[in-house]
N, C-alpha and C. Protein backbone atom coordinates (compact mmCIF):
# COMPACT_ATOMS: atom_id res chain seq x y z
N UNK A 1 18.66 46.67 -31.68
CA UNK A 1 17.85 46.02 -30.68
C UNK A 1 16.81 46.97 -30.11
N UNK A 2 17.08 48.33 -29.94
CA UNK A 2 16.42 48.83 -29.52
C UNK A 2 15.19 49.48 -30.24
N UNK A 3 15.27 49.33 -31.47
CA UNK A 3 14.32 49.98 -32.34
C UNK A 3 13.58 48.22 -32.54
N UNK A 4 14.01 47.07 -32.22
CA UNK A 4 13.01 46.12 -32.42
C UNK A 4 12.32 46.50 -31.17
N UNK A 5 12.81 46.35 -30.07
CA UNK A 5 12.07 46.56 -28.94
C UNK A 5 11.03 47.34 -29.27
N UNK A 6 11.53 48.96 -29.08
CA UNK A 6 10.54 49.86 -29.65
C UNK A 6 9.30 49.80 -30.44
N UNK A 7 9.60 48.48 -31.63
CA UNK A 7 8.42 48.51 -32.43
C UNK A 7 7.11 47.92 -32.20
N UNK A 8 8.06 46.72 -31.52
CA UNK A 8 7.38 45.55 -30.73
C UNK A 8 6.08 45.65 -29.79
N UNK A 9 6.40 46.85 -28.77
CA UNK A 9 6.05 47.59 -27.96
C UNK A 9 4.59 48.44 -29.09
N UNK A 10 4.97 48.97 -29.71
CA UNK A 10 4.25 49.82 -30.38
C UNK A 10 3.34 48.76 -30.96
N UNK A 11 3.74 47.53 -31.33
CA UNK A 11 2.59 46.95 -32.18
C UNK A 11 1.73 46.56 -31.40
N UNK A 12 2.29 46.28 -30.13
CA UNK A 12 1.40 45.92 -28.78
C UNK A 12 0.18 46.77 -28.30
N UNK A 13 0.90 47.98 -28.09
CA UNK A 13 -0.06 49.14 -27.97
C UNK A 13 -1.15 48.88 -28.89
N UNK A 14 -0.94 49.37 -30.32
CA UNK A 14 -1.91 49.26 -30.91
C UNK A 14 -2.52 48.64 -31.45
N UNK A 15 -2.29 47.41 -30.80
CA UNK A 15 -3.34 45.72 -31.02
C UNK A 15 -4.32 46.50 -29.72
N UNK A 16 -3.86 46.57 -28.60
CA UNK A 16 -4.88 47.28 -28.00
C UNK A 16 -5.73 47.81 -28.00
N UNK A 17 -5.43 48.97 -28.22
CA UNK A 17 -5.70 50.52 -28.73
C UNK A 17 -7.11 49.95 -29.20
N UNK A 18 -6.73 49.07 -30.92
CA UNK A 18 -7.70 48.98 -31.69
C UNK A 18 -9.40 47.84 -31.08
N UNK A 19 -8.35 47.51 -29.97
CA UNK A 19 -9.12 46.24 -29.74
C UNK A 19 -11.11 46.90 -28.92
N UNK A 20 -12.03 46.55 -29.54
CA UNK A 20 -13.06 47.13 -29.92
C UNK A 20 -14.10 46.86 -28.35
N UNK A 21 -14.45 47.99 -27.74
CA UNK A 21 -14.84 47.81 -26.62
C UNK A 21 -16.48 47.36 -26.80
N UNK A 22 -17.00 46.44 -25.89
CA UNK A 22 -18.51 46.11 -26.07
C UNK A 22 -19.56 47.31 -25.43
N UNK A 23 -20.41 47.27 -25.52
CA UNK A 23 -21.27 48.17 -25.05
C UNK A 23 -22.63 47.07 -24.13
N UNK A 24 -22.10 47.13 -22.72
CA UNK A 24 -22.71 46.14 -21.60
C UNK A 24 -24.56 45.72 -22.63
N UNK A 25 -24.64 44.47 -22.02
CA UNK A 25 -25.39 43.61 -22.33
C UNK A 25 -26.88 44.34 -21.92
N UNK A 26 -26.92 44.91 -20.62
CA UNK A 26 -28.14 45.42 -20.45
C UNK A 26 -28.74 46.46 -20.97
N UNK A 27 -28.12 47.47 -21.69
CA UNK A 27 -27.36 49.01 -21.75
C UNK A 27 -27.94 48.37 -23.95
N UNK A 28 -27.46 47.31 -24.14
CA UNK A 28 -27.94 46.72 -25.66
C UNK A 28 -29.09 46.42 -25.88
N UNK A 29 -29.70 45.96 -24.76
CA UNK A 29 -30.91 44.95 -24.89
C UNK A 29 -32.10 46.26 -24.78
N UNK A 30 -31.63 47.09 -23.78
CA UNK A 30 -32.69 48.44 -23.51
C UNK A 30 -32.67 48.77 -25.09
N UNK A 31 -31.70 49.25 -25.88
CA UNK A 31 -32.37 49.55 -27.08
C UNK A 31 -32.82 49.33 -27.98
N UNK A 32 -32.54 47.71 -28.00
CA UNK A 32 -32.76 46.51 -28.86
C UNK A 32 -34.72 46.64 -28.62
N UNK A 33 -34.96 46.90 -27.44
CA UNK A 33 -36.38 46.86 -26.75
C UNK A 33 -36.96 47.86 -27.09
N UNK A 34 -36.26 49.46 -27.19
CA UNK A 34 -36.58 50.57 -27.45
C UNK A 34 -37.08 50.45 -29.00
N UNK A 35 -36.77 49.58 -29.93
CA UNK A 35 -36.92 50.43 -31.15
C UNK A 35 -38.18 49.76 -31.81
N UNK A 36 -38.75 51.12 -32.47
CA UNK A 36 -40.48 50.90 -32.70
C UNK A 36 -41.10 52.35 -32.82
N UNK A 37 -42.35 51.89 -32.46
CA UNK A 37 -43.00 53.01 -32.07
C UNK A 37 -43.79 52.94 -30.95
N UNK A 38 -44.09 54.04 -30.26
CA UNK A 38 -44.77 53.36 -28.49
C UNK A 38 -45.99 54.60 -28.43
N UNK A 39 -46.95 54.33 -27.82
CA UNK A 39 -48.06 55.38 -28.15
C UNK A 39 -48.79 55.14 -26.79
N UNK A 40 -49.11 56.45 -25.98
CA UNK A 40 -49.50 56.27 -24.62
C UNK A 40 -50.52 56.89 -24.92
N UNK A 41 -51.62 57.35 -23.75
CA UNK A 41 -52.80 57.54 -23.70
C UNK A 41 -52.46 59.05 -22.60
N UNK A 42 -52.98 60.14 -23.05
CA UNK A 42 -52.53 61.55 -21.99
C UNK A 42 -53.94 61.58 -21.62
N UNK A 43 -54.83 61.51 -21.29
CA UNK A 43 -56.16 61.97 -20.73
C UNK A 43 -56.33 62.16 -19.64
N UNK A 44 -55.65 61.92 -18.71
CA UNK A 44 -55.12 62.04 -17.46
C UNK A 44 -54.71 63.70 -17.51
N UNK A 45 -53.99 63.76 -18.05
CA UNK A 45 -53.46 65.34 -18.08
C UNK A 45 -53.60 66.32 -19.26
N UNK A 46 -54.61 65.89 -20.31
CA UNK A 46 -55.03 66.52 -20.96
C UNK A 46 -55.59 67.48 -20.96
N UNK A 47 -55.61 69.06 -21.27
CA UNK A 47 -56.35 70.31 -20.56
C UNK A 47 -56.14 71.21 -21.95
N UNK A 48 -56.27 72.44 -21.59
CA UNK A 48 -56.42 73.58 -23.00
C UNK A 48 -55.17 73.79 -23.50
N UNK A 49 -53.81 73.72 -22.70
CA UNK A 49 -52.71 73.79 -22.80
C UNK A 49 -52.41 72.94 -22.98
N UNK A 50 -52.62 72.00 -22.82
CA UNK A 50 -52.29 70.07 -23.63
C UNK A 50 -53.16 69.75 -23.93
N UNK A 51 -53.71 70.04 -25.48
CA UNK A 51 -54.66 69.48 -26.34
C UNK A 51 -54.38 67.91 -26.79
N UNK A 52 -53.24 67.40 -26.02
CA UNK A 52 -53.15 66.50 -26.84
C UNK A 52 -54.02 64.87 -26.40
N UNK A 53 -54.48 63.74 -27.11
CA UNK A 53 -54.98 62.60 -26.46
C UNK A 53 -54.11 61.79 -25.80
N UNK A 54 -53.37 61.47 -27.11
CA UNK A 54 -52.12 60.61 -26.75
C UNK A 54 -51.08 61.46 -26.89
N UNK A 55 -49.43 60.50 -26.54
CA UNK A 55 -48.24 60.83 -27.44
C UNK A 55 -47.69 59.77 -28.12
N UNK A 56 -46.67 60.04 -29.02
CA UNK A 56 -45.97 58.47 -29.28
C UNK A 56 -44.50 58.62 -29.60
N UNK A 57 -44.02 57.88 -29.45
CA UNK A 57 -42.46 58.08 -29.68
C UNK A 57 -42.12 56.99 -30.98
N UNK A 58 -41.20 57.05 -31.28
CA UNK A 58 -40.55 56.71 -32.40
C UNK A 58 -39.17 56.60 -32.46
N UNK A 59 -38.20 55.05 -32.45
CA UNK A 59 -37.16 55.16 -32.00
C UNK A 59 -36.74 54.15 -33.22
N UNK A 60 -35.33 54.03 -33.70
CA UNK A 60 -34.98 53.65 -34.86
C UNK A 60 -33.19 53.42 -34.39
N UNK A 61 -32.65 52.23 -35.05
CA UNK A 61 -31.42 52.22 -35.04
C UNK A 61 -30.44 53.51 -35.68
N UNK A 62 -29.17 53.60 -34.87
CA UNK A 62 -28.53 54.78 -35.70
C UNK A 62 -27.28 54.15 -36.56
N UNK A 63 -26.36 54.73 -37.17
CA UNK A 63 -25.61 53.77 -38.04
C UNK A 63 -24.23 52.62 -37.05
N UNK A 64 -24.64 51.49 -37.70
CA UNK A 64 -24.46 50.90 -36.98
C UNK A 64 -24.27 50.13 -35.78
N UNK A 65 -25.98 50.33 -35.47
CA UNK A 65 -26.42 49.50 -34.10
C UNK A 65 -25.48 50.01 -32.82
N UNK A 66 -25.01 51.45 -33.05
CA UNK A 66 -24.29 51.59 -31.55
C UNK A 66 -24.93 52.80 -30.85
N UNK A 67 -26.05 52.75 -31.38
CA UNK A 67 -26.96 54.09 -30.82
C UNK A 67 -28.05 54.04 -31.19
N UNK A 68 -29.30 54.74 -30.85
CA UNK A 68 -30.08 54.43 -31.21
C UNK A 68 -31.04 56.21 -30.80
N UNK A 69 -31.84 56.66 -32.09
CA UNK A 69 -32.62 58.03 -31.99
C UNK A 69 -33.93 57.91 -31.77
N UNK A 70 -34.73 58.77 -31.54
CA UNK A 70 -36.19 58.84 -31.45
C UNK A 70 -36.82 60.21 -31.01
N UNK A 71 -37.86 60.20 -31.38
CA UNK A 71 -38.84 61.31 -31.46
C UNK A 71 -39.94 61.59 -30.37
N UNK A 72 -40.40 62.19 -29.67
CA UNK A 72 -41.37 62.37 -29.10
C UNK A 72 -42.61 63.70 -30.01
N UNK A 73 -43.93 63.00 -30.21
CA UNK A 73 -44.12 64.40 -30.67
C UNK A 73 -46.17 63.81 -29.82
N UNK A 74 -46.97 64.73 -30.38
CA UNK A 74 -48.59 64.63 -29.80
C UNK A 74 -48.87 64.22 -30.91
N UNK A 75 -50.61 63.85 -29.87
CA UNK A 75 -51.32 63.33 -31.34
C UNK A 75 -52.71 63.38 -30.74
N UNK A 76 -53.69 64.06 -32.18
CA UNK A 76 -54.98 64.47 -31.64
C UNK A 76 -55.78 63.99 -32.88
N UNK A 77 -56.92 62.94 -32.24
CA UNK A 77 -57.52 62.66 -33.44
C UNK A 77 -56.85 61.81 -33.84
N UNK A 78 -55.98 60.78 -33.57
CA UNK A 78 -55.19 59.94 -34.53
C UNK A 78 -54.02 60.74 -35.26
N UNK A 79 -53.99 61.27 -35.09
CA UNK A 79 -52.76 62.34 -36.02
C UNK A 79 -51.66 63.08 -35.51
N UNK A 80 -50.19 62.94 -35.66
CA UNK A 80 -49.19 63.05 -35.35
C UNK A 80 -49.24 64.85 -35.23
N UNK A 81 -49.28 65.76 -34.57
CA UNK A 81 -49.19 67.44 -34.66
C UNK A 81 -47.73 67.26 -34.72
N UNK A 82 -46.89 67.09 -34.28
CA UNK A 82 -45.75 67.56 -34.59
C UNK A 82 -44.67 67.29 -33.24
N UNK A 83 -43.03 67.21 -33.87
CA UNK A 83 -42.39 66.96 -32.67
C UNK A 83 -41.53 67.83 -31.72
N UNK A 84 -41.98 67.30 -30.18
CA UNK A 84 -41.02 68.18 -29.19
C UNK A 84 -40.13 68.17 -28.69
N UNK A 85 -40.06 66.40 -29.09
CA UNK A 85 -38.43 66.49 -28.35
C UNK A 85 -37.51 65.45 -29.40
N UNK A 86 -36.26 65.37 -29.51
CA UNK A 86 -35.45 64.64 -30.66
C UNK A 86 -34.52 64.05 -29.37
N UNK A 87 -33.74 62.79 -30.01
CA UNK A 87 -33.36 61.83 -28.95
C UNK A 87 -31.73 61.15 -29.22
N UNK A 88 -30.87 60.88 -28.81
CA UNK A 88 -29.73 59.93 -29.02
C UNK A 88 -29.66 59.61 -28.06
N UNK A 89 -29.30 57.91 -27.95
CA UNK A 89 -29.16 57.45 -26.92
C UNK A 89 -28.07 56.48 -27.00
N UNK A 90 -26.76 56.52 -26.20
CA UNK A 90 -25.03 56.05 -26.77
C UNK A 90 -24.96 55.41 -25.71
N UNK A 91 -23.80 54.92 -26.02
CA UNK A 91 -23.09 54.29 -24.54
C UNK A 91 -21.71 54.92 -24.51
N UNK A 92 -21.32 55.71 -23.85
CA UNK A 92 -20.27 56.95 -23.52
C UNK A 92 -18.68 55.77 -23.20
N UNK A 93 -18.29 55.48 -24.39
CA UNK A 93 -16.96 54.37 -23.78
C UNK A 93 -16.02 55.14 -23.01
N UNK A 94 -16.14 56.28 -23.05
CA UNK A 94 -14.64 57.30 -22.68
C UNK A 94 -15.18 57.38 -20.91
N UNK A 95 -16.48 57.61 -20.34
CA UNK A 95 -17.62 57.59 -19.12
C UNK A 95 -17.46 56.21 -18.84
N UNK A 96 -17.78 55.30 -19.62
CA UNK A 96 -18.20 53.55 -19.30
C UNK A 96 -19.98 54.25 -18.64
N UNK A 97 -20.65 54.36 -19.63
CA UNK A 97 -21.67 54.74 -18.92
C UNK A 97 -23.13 54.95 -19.98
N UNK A 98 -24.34 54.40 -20.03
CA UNK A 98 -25.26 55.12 -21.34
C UNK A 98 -25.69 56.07 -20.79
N UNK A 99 -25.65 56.91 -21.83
CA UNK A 99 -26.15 58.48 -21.94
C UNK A 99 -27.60 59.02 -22.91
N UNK A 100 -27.96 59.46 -22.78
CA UNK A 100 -29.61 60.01 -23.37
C UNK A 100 -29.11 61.56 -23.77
N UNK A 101 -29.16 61.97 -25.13
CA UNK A 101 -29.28 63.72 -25.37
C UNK A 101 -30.57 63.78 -25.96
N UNK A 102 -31.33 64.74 -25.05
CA UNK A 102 -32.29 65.34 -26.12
C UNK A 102 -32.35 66.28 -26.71
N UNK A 103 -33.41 66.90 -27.78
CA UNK A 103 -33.19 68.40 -27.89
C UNK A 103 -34.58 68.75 -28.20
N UNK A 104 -35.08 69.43 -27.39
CA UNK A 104 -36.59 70.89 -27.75
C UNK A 104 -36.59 71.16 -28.69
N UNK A 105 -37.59 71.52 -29.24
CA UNK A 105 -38.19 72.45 -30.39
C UNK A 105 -37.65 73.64 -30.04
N UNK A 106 -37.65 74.13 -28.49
CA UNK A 106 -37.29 75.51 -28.13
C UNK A 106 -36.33 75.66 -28.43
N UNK A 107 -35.18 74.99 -28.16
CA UNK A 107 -33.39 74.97 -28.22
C UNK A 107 -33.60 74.47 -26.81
N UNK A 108 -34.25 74.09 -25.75
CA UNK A 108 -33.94 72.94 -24.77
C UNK A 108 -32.63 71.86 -25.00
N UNK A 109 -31.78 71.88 -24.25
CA UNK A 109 -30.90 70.63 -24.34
C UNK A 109 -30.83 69.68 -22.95
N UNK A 110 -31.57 68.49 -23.19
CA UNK A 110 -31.24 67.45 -21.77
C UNK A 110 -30.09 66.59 -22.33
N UNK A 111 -29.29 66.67 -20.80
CA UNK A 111 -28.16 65.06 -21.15
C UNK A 111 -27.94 64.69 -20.04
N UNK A 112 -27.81 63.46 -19.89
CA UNK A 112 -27.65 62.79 -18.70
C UNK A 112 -27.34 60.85 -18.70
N UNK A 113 -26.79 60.50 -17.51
CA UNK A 113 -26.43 59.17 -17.81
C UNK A 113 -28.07 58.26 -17.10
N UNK A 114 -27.56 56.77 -17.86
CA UNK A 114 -28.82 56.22 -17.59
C UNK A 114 -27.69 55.03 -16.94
N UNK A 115 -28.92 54.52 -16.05
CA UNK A 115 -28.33 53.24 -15.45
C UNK A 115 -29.62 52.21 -14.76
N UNK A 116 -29.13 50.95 -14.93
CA UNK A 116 -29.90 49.74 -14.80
C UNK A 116 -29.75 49.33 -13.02
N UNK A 117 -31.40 49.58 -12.27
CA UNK A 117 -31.04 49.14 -10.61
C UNK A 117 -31.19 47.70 -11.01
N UNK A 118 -31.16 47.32 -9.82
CA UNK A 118 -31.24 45.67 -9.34
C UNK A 118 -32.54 45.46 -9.68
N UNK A 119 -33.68 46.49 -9.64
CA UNK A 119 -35.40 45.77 -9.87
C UNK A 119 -35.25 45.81 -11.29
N UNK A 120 -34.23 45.69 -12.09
CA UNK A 120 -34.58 45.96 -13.95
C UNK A 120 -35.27 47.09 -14.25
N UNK A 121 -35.61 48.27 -13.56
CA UNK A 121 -35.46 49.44 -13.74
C UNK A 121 -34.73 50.41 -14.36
N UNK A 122 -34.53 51.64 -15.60
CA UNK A 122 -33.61 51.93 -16.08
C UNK A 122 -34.12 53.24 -14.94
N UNK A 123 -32.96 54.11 -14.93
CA UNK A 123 -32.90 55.36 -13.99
C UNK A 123 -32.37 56.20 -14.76
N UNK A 124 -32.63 57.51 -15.26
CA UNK A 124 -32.17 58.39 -16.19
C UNK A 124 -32.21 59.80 -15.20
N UNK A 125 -31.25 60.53 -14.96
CA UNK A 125 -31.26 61.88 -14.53
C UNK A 125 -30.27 62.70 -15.38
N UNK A 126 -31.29 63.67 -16.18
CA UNK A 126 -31.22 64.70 -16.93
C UNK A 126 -30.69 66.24 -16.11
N UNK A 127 -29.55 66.81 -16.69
CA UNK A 127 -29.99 68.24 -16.68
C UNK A 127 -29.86 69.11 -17.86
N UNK A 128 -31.15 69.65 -17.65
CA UNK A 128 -31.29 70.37 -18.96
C UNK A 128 -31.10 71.77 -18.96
N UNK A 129 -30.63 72.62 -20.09
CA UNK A 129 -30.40 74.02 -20.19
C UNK A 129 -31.29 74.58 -21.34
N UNK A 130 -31.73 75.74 -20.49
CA UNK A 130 -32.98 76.36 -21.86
C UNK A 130 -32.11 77.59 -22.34
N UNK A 131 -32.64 77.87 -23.53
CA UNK A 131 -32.07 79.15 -24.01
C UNK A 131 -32.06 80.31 -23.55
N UNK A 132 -32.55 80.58 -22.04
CA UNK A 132 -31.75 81.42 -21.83
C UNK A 132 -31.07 81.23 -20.51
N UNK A 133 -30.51 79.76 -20.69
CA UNK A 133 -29.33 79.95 -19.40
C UNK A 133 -30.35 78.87 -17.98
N UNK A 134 -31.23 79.30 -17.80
CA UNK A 134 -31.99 78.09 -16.98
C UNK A 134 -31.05 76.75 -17.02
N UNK A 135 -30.96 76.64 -15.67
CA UNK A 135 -30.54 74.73 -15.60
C UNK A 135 -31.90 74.22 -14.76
N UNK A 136 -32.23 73.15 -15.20
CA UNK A 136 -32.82 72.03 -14.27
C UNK A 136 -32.74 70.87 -14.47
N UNK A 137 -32.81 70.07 -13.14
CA UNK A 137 -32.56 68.84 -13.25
C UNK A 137 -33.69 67.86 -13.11
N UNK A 138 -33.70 66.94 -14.33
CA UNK A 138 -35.50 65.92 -14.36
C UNK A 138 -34.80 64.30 -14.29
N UNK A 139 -35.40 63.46 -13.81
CA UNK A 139 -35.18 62.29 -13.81
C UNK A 139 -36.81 61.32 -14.20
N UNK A 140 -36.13 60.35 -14.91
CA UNK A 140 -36.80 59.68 -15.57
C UNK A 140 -36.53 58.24 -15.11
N UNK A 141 -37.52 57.27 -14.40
CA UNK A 141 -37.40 55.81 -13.79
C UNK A 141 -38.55 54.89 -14.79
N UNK A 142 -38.10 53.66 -15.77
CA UNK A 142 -38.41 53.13 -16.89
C UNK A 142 -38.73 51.68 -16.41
N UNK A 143 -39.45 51.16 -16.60
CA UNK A 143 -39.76 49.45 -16.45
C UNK A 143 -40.35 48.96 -17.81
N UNK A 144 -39.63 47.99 -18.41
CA UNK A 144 -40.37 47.69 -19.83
C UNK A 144 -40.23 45.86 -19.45
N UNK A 145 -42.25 45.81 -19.40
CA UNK A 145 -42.27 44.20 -19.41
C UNK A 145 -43.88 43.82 -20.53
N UNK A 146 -43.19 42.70 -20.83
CA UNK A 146 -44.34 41.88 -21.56
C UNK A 146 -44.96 43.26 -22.09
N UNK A 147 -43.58 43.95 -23.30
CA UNK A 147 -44.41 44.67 -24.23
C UNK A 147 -45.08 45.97 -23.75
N UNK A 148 -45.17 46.61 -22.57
CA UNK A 148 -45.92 47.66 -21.84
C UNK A 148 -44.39 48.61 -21.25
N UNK A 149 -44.01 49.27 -21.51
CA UNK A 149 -43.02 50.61 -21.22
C UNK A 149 -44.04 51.41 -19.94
N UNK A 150 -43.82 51.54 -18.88
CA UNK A 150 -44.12 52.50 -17.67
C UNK A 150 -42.96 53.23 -17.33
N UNK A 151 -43.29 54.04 -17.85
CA UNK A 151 -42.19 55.73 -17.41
C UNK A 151 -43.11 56.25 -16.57
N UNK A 152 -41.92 56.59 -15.55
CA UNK A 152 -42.41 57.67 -14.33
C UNK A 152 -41.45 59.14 -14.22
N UNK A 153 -41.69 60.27 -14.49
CA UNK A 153 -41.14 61.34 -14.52
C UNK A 153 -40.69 62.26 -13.23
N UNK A 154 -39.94 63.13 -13.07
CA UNK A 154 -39.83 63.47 -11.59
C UNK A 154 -38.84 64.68 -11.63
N UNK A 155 -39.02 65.98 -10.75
CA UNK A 155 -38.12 67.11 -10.67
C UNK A 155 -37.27 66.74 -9.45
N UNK A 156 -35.95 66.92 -10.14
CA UNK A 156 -34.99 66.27 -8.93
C UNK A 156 -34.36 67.62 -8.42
N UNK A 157 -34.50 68.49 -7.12
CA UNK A 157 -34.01 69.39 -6.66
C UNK A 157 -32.23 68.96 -5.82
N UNK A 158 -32.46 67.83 -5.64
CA UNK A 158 -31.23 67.48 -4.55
C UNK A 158 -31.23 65.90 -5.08
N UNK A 159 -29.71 64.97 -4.97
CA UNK A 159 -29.54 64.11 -5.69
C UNK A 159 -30.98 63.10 -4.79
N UNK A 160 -30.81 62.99 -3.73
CA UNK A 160 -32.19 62.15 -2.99
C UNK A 160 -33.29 62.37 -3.13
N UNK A 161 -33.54 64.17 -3.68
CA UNK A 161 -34.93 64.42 -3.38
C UNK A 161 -35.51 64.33 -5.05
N UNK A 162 -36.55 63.60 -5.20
CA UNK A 162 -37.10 63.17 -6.35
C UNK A 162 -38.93 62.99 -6.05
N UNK A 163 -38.83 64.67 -6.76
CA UNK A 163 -40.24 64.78 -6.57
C UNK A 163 -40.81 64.00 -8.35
N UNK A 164 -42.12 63.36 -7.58
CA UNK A 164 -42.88 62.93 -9.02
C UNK A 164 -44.23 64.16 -9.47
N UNK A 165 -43.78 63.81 -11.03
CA UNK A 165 -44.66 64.05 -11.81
C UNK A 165 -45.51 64.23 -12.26
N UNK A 166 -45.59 62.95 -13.46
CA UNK A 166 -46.16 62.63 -14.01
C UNK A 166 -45.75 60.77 -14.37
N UNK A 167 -46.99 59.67 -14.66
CA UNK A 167 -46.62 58.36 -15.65
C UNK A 167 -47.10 57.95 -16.34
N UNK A 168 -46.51 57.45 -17.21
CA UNK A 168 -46.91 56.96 -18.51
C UNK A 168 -47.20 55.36 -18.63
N UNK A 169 -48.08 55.02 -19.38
CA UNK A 169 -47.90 53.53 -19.66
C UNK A 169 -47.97 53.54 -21.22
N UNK A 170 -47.22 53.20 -21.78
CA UNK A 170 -46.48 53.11 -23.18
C UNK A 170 -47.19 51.47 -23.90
N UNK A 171 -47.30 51.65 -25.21
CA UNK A 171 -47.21 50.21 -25.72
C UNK A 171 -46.79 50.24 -27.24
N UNK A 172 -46.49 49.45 -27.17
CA UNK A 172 -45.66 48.98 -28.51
C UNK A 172 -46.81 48.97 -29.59
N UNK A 173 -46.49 49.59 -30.84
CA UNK A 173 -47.34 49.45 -32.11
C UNK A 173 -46.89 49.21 -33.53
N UNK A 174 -45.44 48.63 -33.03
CA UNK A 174 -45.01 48.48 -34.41
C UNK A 174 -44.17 46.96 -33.91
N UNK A 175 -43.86 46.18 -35.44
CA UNK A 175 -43.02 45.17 -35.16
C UNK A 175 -42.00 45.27 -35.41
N UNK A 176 -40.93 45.01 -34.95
CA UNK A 176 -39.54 45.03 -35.12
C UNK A 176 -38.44 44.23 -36.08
């Protein structure tokens, strides 16, 4: 009796166990929205040290639709120079939470969780570590409507204090 019990129990568990967690509806749709290519206009902050016109990103499903990567790189003249930042973007089941890693050309590493306010806003706060030991912390606030991505960038010294940047207005150039 006791080894039926026992097993019983065990098969229970691992009907559980196996049973396959979703990854929230809003947290899907952001990347479902993300993937493409998006190409902004820098002239605003374009100078000798940022030769660049535009930028564009480049975001692509990862295996099996539970993540999703992308590229940030410049572009002068119509032409891609090359990329600065590399991207994964998960939904952390072990956290209950989506997460963003990036990585520099330098060896830069940002990671941080993202989350959806009440205005349909995504909210991303990064901290990143440079190679040699530097921490800082950047936050990133996202609105994507009727096809137009507006990112607003910001150095976050203290969790309230959120100095801005720089923003972007993004648009879609590829079909999905």
């Amino acid at each position: 009796m006791k080894i039926y019990i026992t097993a019983l129990v065990f098969l229970c568990i691992s009907k559980i166990s196996l049973a396959q967690q979703e990854i929230p509806d809003w947290f899907a749709k952001n990347m479902e929205e993300s993937i493409g290519t998006w190409i902004t206009d820098n002239s605003a902050y374009k100078n000798e040290n940022e030769p660049f016109d535009q930028y564009g990103m480049d975001w692509q499903w990862g295996i099996g639709k539970k993540s999703i990567t992308g590229t940030l790189y410049g572009i002068i003249n119509g032409k891609k120079q090359g990329t600065f930042w590399e991207f994964r973007q998960y939904w952390d089941f072990g956290k209950n939470q989506g997460i963003l890693v990036q990585y520099g050309g330098d060896g830069t590493i940002g990671i941080g969780p993202m989350i959806m306010n009440e205005d349909n806003q995504s909210e991303l706060v990064q901290e990143f570590v440079s190679p040699n030991g530097k921490k800082n912390v950047h936050g990133h606030r996202s609105i994507l409507k009727d096809g137009q991505l507006t990112t607003t960038s910001f150095d976050i010294s203290e969790p309230k204090s959120w100095k801005k940047r720089r923003s972007y207005i993004w648009y879609s150039k590829s079909t999905k």
